[in-house]
PDB file of N, CA and C in Angstrom:
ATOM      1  N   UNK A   1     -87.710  57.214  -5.194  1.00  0.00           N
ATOM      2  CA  UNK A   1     -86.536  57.956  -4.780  1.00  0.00           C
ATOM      3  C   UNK A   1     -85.634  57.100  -3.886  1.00  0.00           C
ATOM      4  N   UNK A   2     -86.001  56.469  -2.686  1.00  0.00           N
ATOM      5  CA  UNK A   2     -85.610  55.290  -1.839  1.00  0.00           C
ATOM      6  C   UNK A   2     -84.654  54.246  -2.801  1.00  0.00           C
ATOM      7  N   UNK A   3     -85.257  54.023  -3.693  1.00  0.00           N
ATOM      8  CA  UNK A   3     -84.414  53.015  -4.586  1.00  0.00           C
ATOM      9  C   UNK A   3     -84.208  53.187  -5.452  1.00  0.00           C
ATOM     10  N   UNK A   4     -83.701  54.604  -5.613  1.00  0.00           N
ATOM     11  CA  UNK A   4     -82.630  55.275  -6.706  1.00  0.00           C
ATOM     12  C   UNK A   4     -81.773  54.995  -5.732  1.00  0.00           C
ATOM     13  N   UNK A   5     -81.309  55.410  -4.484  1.00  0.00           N
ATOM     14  CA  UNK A   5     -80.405  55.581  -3.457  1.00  0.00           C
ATOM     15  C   UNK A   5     -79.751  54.416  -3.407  1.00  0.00           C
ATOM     16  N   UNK A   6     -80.988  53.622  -2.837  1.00  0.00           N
ATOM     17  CA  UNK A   6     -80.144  52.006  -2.497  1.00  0.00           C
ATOM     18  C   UNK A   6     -79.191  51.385  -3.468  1.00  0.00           C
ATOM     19  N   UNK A   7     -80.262  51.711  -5.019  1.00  0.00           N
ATOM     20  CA  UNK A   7     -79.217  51.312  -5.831  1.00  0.00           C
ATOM     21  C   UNK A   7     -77.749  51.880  -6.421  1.00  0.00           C
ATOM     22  N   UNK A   8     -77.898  52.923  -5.870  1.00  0.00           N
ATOM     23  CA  UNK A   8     -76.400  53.695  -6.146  1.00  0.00           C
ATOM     24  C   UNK A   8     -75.845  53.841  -5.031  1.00  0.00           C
ATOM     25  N   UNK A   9     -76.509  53.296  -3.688  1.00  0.00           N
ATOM     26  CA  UNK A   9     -75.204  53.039  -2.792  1.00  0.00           C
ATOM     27  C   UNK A   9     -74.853  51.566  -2.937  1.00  0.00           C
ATOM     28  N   UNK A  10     -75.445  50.489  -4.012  1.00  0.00           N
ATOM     29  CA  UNK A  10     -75.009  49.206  -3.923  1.00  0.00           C
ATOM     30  C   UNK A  10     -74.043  49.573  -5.100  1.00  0.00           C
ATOM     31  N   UNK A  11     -73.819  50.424  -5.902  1.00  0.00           N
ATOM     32  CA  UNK A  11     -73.026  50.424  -6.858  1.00  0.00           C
ATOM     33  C   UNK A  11     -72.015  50.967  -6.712  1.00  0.00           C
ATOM     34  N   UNK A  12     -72.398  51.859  -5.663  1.00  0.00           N
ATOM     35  CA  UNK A  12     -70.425  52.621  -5.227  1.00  0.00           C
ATOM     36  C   UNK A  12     -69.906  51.161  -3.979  1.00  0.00           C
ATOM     37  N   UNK A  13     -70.621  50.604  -3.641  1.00  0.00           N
ATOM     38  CA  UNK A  13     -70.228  49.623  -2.393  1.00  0.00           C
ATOM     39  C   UNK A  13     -69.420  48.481  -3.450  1.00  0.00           C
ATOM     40  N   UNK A  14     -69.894  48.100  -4.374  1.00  0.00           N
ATOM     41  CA  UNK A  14     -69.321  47.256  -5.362  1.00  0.00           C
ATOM     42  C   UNK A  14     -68.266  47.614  -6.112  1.00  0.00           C
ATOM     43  N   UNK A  15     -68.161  49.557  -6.377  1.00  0.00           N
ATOM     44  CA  UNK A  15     -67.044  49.938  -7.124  1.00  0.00           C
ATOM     45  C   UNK A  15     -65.887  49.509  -5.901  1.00  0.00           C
ATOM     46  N   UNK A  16     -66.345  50.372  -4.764  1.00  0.00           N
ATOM     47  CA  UNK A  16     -64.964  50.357  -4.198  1.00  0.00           C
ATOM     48  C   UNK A  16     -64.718  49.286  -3.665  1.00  0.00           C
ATOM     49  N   UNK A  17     -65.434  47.871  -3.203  1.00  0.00           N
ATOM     50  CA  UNK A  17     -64.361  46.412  -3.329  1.00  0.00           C
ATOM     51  C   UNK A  17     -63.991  45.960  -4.638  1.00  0.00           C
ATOM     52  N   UNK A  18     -64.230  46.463  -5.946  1.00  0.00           N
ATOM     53  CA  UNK A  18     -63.860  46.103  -6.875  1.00  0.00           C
ATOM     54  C   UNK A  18     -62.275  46.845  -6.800  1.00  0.00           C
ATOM     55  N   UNK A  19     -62.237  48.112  -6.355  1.00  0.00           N
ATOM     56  CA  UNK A  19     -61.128  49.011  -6.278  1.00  0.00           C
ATOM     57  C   UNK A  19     -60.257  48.436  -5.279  1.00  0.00           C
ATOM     58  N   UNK A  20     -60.508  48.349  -4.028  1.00  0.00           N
ATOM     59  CA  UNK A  20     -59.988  47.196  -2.809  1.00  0.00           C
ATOM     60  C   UNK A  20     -59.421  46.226  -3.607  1.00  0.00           C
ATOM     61  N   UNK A  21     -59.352  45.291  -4.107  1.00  0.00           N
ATOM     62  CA  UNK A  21     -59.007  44.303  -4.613  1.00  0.00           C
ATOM     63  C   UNK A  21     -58.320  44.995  -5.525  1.00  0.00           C
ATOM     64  N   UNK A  22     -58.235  45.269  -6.694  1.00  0.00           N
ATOM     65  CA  UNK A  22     -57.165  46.389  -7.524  1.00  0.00           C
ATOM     66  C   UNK A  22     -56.107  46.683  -6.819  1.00  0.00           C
ATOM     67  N   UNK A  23     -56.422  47.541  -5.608  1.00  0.00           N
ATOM     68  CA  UNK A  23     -55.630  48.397  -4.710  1.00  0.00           C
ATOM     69  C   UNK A  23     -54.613  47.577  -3.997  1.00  0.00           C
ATOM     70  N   UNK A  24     -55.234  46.551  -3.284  1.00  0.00           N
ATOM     71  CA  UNK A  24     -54.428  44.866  -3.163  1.00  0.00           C
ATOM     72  C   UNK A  24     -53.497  43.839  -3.568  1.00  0.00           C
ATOM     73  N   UNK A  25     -53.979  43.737  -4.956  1.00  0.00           N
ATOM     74  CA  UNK A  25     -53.223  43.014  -5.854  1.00  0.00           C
ATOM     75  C   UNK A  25     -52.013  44.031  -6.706  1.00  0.00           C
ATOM     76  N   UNK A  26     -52.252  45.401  -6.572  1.00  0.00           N
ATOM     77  CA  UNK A  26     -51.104  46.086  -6.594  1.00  0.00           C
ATOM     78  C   UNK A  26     -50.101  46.319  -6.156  1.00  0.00           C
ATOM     79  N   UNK A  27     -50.395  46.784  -4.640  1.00  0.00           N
ATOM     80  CA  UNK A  27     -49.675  46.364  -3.767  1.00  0.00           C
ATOM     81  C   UNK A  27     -48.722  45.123  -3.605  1.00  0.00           C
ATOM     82  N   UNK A  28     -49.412  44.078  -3.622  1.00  0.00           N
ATOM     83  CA  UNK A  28     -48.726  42.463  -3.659  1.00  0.00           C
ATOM     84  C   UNK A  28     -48.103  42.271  -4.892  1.00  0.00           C
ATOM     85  N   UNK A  29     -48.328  42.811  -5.755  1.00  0.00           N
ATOM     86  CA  UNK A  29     -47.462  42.539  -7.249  1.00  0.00           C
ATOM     87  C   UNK A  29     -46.333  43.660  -7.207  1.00  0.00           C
ATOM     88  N   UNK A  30     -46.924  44.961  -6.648  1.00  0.00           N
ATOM     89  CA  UNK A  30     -45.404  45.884  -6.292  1.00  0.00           C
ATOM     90  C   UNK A  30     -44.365  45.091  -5.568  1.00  0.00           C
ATOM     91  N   UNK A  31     -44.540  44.534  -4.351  1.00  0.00           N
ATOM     92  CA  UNK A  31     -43.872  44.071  -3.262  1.00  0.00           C
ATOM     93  C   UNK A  31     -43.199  42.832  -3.534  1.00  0.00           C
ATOM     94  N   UNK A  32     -44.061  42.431  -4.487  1.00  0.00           N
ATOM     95  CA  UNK A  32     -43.694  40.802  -4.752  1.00  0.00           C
ATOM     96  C   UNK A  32     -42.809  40.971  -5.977  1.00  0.00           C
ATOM     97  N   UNK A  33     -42.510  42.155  -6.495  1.00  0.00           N
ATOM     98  CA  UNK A  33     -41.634  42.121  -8.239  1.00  0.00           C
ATOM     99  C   UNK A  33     -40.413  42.267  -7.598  1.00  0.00           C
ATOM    100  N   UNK A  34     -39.293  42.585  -8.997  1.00  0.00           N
ATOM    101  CA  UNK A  34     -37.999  42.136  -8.625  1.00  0.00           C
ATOM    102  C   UNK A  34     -36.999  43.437  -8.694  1.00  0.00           C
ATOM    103  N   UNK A  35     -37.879  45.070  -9.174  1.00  0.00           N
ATOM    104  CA  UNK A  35     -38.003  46.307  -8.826  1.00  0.00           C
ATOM    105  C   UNK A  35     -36.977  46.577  -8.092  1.00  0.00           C
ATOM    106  N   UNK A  36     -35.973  47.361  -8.155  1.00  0.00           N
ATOM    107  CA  UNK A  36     -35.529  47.803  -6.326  1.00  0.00           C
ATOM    108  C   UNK A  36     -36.083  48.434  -5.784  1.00  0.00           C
ATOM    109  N   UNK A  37     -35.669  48.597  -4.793  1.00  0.00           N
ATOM    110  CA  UNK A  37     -36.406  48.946  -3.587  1.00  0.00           C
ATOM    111  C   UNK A  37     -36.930  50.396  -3.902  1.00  0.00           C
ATOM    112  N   UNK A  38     -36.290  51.489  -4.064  1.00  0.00           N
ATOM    113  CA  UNK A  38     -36.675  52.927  -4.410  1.00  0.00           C
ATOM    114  C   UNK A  38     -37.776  53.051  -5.747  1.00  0.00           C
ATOM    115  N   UNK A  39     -37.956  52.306  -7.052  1.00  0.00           N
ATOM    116  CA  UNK A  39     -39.143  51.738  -7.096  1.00  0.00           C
ATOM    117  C   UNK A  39     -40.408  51.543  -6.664  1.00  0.00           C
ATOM    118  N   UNK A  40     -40.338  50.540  -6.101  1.00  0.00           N
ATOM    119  CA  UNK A  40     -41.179  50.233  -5.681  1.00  0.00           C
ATOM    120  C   UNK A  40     -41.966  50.785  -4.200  1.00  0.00           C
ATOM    121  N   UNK A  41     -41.041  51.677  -3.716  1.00  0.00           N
ATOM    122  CA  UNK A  41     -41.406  52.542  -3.040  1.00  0.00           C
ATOM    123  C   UNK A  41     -42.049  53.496  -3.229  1.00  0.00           C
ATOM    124  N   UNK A  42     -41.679  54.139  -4.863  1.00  0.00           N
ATOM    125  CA  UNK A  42     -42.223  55.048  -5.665  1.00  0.00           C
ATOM    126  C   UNK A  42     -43.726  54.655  -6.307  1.00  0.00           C
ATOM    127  N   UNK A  43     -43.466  53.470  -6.164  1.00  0.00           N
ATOM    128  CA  UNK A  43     -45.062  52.866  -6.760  1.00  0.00           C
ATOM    129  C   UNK A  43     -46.188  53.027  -6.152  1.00  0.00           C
ATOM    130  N   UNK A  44     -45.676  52.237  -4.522  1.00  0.00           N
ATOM    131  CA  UNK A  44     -46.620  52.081  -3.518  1.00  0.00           C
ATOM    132  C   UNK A  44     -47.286  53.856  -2.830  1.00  0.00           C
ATOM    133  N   UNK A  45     -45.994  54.986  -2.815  1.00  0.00           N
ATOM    134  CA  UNK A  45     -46.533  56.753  -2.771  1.00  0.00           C
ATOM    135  C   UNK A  45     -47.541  56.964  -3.964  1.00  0.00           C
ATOM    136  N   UNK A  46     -46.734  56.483  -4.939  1.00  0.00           N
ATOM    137  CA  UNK A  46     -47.991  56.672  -6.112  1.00  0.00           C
ATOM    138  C   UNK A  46     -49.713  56.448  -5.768  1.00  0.00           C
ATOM    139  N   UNK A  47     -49.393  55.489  -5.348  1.00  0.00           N
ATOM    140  CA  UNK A  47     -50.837  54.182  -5.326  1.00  0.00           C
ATOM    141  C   UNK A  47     -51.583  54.933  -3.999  1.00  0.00           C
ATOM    142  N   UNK A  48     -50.477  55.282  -2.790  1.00  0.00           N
ATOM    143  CA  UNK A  48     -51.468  55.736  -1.547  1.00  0.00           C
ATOM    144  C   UNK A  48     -51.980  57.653  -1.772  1.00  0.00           C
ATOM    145  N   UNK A  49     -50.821  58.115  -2.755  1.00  0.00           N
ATOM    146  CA  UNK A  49     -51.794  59.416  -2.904  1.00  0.00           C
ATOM    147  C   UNK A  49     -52.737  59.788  -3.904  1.00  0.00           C
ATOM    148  N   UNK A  50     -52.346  59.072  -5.118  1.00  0.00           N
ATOM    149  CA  UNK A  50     -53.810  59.168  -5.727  1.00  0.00           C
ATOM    150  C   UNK A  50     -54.606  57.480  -6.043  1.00  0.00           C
ATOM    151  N   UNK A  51     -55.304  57.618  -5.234  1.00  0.00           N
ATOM    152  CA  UNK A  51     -55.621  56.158  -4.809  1.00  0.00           C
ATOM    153  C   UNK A  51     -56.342  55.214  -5.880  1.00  0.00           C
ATOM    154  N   UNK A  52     -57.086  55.917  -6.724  1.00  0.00           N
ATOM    155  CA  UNK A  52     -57.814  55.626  -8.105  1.00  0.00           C
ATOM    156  C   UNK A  52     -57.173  55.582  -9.094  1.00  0.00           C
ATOM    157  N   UNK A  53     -56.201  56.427  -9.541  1.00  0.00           N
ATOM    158  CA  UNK A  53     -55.978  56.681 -10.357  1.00  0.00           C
ATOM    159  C   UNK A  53     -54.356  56.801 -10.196  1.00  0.00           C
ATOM    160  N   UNK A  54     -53.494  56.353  -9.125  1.00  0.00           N
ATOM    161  CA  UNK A  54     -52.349  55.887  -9.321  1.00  0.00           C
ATOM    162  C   UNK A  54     -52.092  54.057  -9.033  1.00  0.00           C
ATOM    163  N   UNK A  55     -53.435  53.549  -9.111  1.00  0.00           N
ATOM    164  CA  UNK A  55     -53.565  52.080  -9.508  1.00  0.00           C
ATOM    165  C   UNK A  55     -53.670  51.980 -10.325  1.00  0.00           C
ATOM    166  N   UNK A  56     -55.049  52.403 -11.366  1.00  0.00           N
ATOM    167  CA  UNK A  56     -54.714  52.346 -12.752  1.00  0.00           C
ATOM    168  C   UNK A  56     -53.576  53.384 -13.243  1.00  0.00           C
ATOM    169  N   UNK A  57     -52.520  53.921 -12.888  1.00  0.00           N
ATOM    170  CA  UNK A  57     -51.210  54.228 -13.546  1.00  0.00           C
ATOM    171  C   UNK A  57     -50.491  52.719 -13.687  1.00  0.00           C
ATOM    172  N   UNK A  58     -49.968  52.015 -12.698  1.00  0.00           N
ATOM    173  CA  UNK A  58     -49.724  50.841 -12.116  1.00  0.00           C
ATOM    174  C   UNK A  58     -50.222  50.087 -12.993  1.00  0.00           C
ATOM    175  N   UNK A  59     -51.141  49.580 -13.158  1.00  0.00           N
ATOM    176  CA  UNK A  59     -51.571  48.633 -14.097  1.00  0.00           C
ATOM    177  C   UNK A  59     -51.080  48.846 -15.495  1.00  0.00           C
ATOM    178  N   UNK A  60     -51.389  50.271 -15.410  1.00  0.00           N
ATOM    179  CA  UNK A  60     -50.789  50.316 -17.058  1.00  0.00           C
ATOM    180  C   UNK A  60     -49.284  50.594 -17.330  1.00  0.00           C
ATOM    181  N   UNK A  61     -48.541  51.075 -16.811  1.00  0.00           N
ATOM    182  CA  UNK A  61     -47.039  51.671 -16.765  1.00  0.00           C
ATOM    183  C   UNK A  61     -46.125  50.595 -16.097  1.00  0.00           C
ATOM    184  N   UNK A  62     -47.139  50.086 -14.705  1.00  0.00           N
ATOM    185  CA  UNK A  62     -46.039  49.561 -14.075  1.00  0.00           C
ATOM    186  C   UNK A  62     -45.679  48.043 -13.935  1.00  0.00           C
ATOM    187  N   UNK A  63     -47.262  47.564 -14.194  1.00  0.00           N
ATOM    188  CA  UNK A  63     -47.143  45.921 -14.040  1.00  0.00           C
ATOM    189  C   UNK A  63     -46.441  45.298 -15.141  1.00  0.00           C
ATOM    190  N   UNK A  64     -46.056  45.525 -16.079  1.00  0.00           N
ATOM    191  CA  UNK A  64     -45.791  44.965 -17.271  1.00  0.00           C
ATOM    192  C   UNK A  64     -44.067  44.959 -17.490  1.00  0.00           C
ATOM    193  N   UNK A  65     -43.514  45.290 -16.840  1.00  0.00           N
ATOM    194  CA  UNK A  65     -42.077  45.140 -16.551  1.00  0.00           C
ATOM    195  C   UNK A  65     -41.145  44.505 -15.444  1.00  0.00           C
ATOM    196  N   UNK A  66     -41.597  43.171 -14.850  1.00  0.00           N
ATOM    197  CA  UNK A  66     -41.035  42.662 -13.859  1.00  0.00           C
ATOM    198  C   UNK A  66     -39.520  42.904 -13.493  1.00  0.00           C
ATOM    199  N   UNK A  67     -39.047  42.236 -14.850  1.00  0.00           N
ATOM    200  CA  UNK A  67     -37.856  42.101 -14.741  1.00  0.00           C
ATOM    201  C   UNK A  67     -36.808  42.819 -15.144  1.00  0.00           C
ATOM    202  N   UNK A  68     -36.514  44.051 -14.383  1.00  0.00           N
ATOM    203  CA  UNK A  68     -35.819  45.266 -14.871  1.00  0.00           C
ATOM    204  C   UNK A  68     -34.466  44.895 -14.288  1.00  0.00           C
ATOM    205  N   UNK A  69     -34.376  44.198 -13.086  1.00  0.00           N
ATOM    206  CA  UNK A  69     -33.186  43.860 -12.532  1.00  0.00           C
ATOM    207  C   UNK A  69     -32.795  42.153 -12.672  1.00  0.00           C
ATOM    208  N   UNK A  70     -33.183  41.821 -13.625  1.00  0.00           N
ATOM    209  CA  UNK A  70     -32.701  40.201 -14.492  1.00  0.00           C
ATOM    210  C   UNK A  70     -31.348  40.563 -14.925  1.00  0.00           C
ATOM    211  N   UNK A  71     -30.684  40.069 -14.397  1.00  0.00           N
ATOM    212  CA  UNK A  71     -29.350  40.479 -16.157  1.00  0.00           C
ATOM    213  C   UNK A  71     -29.362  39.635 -16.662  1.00  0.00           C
ATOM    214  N   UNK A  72     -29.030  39.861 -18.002  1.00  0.00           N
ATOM    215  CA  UNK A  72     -29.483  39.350 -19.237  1.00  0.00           C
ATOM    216  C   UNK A  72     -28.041  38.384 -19.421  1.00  0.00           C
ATOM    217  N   UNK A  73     -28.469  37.160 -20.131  1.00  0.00           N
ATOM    218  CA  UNK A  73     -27.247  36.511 -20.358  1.00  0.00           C
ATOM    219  C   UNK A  73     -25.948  36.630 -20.982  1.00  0.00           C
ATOM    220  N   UNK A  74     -24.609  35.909 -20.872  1.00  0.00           N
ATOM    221  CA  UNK A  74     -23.905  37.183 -21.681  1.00  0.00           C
ATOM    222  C   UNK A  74     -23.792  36.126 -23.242  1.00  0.00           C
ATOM    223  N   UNK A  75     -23.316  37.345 -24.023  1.00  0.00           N
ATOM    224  CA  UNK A  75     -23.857  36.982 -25.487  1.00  0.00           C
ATOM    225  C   UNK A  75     -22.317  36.263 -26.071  1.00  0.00           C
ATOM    226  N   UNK A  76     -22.806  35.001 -26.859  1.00  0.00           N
ATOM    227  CA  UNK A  76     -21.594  34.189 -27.318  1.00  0.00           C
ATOM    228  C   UNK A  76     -20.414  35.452 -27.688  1.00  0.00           C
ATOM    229  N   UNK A  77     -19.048  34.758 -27.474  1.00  0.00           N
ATOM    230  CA  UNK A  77     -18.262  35.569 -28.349  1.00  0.00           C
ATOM    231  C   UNK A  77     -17.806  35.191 -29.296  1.00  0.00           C
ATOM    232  N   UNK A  78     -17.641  36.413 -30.469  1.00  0.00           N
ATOM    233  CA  UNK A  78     -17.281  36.095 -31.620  1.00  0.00           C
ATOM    234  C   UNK A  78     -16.448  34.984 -32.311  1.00  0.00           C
ATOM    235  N   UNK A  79     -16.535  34.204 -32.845  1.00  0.00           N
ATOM    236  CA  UNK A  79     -16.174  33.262 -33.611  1.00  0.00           C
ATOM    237  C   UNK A  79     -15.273  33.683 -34.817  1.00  0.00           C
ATOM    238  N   UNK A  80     -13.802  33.638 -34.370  1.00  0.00           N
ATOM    239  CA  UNK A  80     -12.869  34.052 -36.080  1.00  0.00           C
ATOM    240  C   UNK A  80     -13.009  33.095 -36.870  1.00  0.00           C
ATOM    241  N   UNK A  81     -13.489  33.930 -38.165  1.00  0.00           N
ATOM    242  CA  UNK A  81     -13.588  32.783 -39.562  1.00  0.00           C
ATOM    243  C   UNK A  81     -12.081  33.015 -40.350  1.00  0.00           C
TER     244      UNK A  81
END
């Protein structure tokens, strides 16, 4: 019984620095993107009220779009034939 315990308090001790680090590098990739500010503000409320499960939102929704505020180059103009 003793080491049923130990081992499932070494496994939640490992989830949640595995989550720490998640929770971290979210943070620093929110803060560090190119987002405005209201954004990324919206990210970081996300992330501190549901703490599990608005990181993995983040990972999936949010990391994958850096550059929302790039403008895009402007496009040749037309050429009369």
């Amino acid at each position: 019984m003793i080491r049923a315990i130990w081992g499932l308090a070494w496994f939640k001790t490992i989830l949640g620095i595995l989550w720490l680090i998640l929770f971290i590098w979210a943070l620093v990739d929110i803060l560090g993107s190119k987002k405005d500010v209201a954004t990324k503000i919206i990210w970081i409320v996300v992330c501190l009220i549901l703490p599990v499960l608005g990181v993995i939102i983040y990972v999936i929704f949010g990391s994958g779009n850096k550059d929302t505020n790039t403008p895009t180059p402007p496009s040749a103009p037309p050429t009369s034939q």
